[in-house]
Protein backbone atom coordinates (compact mmCIF):
# COMPACT_ATOMS: atom_id res chain seq x y z
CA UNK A 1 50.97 85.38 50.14
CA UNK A 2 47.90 83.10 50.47
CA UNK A 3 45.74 85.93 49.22
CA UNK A 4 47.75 86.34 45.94
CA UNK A 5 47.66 82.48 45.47
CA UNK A 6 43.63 82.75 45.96
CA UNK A 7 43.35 85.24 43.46
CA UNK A 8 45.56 82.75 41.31
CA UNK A 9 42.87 80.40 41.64
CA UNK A 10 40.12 82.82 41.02
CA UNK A 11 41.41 84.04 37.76
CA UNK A 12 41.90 79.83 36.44
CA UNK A 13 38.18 79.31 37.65
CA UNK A 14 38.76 78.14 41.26
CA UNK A 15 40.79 75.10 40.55
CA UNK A 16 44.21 74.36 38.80
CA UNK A 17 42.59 72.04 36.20
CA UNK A 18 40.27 74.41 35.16
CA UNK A 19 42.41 76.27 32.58
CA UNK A 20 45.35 77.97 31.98
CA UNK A 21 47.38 78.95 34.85
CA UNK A 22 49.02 82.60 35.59
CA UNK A 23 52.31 83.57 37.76
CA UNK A 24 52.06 84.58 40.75
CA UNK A 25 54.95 86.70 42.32
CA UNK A 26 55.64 88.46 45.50
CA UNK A 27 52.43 89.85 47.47
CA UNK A 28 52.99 92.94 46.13
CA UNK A 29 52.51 92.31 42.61
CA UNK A 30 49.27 92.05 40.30
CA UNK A 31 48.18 88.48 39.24
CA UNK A 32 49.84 89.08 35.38
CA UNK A 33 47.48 87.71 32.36
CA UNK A 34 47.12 84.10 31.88
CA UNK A 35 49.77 82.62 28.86
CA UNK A 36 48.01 80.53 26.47
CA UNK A 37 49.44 77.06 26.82
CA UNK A 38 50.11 75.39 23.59
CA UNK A 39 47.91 72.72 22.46
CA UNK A 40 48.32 70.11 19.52
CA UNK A 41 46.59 71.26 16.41
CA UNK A 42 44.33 68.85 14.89
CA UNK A 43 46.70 68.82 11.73
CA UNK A 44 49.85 68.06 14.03
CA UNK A 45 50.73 65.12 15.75
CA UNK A 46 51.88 64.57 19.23
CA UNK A 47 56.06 64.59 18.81
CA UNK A 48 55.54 61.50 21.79
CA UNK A 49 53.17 59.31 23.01
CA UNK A 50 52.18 59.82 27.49
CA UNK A 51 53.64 55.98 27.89
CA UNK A 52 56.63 56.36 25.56
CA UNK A 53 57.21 59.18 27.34
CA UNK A 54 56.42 57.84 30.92
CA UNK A 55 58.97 54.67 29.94
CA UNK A 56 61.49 56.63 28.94
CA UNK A 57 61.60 59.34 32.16
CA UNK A 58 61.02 56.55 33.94
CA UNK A 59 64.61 55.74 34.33
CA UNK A 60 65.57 59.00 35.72
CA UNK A 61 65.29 57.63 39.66
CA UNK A 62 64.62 60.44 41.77
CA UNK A 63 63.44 60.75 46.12
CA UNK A 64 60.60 60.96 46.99
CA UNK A 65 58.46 63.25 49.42
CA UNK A 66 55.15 63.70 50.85
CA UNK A 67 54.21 67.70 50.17
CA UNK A 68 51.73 69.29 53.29
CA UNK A 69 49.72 71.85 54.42
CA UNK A 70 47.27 72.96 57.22
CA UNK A 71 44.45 73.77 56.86
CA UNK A 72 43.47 77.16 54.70
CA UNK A 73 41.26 79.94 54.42
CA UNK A 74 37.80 78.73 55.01
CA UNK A 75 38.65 75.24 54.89
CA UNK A 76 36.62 74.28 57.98
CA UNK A 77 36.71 70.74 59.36
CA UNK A 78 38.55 69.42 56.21
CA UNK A 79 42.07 69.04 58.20
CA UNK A 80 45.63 69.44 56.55
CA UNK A 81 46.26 68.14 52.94
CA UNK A 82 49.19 66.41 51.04
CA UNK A 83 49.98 64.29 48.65
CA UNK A 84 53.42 62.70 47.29
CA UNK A 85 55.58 63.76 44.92
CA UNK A 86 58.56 62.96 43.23
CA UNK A 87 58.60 66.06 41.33
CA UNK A 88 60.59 67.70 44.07
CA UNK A 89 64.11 69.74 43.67
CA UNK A 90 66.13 72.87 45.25
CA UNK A 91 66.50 75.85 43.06
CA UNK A 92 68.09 78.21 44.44
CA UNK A 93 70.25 79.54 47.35
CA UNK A 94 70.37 83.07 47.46
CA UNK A 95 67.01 83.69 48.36
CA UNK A 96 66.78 79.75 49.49
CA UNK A 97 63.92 78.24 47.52
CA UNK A 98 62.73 75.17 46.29
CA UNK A 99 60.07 73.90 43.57
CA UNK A 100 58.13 70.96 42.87
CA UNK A 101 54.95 70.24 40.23
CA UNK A 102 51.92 68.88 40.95
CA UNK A 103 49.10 68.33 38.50
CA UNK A 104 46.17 70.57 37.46
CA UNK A 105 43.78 68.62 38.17
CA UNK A 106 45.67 67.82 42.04
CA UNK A 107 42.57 67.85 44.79
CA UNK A 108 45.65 68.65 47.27
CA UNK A 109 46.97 72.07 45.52
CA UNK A 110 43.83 74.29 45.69
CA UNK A 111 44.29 73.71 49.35
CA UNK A 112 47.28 74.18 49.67
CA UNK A 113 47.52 77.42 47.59
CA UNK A 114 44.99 78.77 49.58
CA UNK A 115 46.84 77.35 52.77
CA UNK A 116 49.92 79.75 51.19
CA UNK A 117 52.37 77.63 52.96
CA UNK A 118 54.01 73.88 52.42
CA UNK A 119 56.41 71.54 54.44
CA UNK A 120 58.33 68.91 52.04
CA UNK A 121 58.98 65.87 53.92
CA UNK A 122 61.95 63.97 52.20
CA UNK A 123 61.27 60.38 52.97
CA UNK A 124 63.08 57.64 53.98
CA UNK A 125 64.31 54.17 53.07
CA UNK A 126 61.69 52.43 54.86
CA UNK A 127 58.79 54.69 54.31
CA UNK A 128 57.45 53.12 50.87
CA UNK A 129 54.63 52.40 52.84
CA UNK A 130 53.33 56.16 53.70
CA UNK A 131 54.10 57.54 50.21
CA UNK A 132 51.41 55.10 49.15
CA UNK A 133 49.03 56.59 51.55
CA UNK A 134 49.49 59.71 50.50
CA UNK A 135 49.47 58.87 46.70
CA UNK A 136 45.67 57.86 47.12
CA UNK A 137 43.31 60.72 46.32
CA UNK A 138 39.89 61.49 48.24
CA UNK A 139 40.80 58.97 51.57
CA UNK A 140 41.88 60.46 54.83
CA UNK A 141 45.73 60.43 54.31
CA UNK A 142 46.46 61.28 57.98
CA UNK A 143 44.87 59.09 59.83
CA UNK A 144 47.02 57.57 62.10
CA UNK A 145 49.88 58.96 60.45
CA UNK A 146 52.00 60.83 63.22
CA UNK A 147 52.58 64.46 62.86
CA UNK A 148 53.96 67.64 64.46
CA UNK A 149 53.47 71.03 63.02
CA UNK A 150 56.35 72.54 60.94
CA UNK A 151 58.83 75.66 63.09
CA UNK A 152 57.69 78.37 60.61
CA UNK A 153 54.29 77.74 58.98
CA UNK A 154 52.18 75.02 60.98
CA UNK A 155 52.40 72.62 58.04
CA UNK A 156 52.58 68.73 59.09
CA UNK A 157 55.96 67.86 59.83
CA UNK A 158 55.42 63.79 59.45
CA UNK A 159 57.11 61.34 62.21
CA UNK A 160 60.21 59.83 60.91
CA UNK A 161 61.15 61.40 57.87
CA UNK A 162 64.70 62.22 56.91
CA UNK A 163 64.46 65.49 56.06
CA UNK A 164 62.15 68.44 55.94
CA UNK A 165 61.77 71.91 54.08
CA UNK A 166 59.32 74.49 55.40
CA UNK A 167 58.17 77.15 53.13
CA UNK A 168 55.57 79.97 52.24
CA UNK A 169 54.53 79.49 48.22
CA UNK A 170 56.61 82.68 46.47
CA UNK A 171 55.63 82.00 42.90
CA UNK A 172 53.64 79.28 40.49
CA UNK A 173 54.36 79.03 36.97
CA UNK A 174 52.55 77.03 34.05
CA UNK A 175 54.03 74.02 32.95
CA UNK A 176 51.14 72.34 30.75
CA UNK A 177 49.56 69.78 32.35
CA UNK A 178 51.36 70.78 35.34
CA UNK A 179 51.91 73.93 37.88
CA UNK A 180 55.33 74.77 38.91
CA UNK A 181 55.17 76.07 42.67
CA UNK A 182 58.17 77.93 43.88
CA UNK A 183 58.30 77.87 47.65
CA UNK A 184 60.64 80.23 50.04
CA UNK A 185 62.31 78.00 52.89
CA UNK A 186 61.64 79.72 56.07
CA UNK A 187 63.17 76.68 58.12
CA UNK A 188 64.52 73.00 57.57
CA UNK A 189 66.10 70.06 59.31
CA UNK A 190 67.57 66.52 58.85
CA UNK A 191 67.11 63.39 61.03
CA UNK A 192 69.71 61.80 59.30
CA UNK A 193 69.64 57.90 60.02
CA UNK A 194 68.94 55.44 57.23
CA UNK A 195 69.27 56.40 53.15
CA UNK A 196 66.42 58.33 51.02
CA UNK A 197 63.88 56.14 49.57
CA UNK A 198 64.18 56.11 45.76
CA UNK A 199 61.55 55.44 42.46
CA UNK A 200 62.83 54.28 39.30
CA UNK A 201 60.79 52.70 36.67
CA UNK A 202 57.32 52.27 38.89
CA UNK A 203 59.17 50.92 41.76
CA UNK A 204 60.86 52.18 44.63
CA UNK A 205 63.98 51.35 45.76
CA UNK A 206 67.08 52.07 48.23
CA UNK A 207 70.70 52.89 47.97
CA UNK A 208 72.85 49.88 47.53
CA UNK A 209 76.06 49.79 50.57
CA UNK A 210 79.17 50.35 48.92
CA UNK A 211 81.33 47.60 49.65
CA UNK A 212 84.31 48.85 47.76
């Protein structure tokens, strides 16, 4: 699988913000042609504004998780990547798979397409403070972050999180200024213990005890 997601990155220029993306299915099958994305004509306006549109989706709270990899194909002493993300959601059950975006112009994806594998760590509660880490791009994210690798791929499985999904990438999709990455779950597990942590509007947040 890693080799088909290279040639994915080949054929958009080496990296996802390069151009327009193409799908990428099962190992067997051909890179297809790249879909033209649709762009704004100079004559057309934008239906939305980014920060309308970032105010309003901001109310949609969702959990969040810190996406890794190990190292890849010829990535040398560069270590493991990952990076948060919200964008995060199961898809399907029969196969088992899961999806989450991540920008084009990510730093973290090329490596971890060419990596071919991911483990999404579902955060907890009390773990605002590592999805910041992990949020920052070009600084060592791991260091002296605790870490085991993941059952079924080698991926970081991070200390303390309250769930985690390991999977090899099946497909990626084009989603404008975003990639859609489908991944197959080869293994999971949940620690259980205290609630998810949560963003809503810029912030992050925690489940409330019902005391009804």
């Amino acid at each position: 699988m890693a080799a088909t997601v290279v040639r994915y990155l080949r054929s958009v220029g080496g990296s996802p913000g390069s151009g327009p993306g193409s799908a990428v299915h099962e190992p067997e099958s051909d890179v297809l042609p790249r879909p033209d994305l649709r762009a704004v004509g100079e004559d057309e306006r934008a239906p939305v504004g980014p920060g309308e549109f970032r105010a309003v989706l901001g109310h949609f709270a969702s959990g969040v998780t810190v996406v890794t990899a190990p190292p890849g194909e010829g990535e040398g002493e560069d270590g493991p990547a990952g990076f948060a993300c919200q964008s995060f959601a199961s898809l399907s059950l029969d196969p088992p798979l899961v999806v989450f975006m991540v920008g084009r112009t990510s730093t973290s994806w090329p490596r971890i397409a060419r990596a071919g594998v991911f483990c999404v760590n579902i955060l907890g509660a009390g773990q605002g403070e590592l999805c910041r880490r992990f949020a920052v791009s070009g600084a060592d994210k791991f260091a002296g972050v605790a870490h085991s690798p993941a059952p079924a791929t080698g991926s970081p499985l991070l200390d303390g999180v309250s769930a985690w999904i390991d999977c090899r990438i099946h497909a990626v999709h084009t989603g404008g200024d975003h990639l859609i990455v489908v991944g197959r779950v080869e293994a999971l597990g949940a620690a259980g213990g205290e609630g998810p942590l949560l963003f809503h509007r810029g912030r992050f947040g925690r489940l409330a005890e019902d005391g009804g």
